[in-house]
Protein backbone atom coordinates (compact mmCIF):
# COMPACT_ATOMS: atom_id res chain seq x y z
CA UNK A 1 96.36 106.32 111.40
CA UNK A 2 98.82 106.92 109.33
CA UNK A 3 101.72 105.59 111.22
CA UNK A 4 99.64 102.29 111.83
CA UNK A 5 99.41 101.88 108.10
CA UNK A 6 103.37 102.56 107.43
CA UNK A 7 104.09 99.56 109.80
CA UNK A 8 101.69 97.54 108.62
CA UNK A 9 103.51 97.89 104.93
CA UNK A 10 106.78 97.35 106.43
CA UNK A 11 105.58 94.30 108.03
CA UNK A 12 103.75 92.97 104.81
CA UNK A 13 107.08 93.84 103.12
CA UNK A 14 109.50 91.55 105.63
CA UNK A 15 106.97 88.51 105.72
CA UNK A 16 107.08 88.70 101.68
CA UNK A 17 110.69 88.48 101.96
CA UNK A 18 110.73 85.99 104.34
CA UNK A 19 107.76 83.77 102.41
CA UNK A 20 110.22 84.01 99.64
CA UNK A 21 113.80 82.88 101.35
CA UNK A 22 111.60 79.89 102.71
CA UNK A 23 110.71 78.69 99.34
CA UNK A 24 114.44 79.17 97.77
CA UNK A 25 116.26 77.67 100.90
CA UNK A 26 113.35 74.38 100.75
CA UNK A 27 114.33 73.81 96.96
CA UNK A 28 117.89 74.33 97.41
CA UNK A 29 118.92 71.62 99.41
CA UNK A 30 117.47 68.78 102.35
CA UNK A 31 121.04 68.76 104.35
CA UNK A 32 120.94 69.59 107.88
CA UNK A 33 122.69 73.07 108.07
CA UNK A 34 119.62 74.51 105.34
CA UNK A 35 116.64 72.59 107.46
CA UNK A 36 117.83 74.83 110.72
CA UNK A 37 118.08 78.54 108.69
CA UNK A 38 114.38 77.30 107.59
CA UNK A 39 112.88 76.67 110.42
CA UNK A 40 114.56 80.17 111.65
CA UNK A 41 113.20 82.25 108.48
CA UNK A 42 109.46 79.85 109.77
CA UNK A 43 109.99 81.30 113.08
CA UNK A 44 110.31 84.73 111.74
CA UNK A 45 107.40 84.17 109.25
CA UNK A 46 105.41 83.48 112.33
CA UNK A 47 106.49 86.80 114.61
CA UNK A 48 105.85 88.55 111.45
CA UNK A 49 102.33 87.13 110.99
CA UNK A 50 101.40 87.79 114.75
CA UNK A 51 103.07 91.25 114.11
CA UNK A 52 100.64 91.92 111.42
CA UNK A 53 97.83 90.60 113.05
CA UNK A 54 97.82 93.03 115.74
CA UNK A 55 98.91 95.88 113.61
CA UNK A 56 95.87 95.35 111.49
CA UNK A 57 93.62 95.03 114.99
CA UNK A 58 95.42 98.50 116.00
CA UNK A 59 94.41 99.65 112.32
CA UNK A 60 90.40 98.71 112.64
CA UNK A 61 90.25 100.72 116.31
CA UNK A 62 89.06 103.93 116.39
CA UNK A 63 90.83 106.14 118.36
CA UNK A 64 91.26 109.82 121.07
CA UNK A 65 94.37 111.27 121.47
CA UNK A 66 95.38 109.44 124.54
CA UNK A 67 94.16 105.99 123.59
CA UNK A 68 96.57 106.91 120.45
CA UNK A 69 99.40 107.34 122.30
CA UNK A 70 99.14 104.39 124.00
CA UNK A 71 98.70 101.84 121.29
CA UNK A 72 102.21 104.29 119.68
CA UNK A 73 104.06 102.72 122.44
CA UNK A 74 102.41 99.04 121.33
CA UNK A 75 103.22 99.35 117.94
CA UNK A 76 106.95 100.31 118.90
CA UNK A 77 107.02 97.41 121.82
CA UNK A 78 105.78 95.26 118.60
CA UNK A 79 108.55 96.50 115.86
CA UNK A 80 111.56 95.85 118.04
């Protein structure tokens, strides 16, 4: 659906963003304080991925109105 396809973009859209911190932050600097906000933004890269992943899964499904409205409430239990 539609709505599937708008959170899978905004979920593309973050783990670009996040891809790209990660690379900036690894070139910047090796002290301690810049290692821990990676491994955060490579935490985040990871719910992202999984995010998308099952997003994309929701996307290839074919659906009934009920069945519809139940994977709604997945994709919004996923996006929090």
């Amino acid at each position: 659906t539609k709505y599937i396809r708008h959170k899978i973009a905004d979920v593309k859209a973050s783990l670009t963003r996040v891809r790209t911190t990660i690379r900036e932050m690894e070139r910047k600097s090796d002290k301690d304080a810049w290692k821990d906000a990676i491994d955060c933004f490579k935490e985040t890269k990871d719910r992202l991925e999984l995010k998308l992943s099952h997003l994309t899964q929701l996307a290839d499904a074919k659906f009934d109105g009920v069945k519809e409205l139940q994977v709604h409430y997945a994709i919004m239990d996923l996006c929090e």
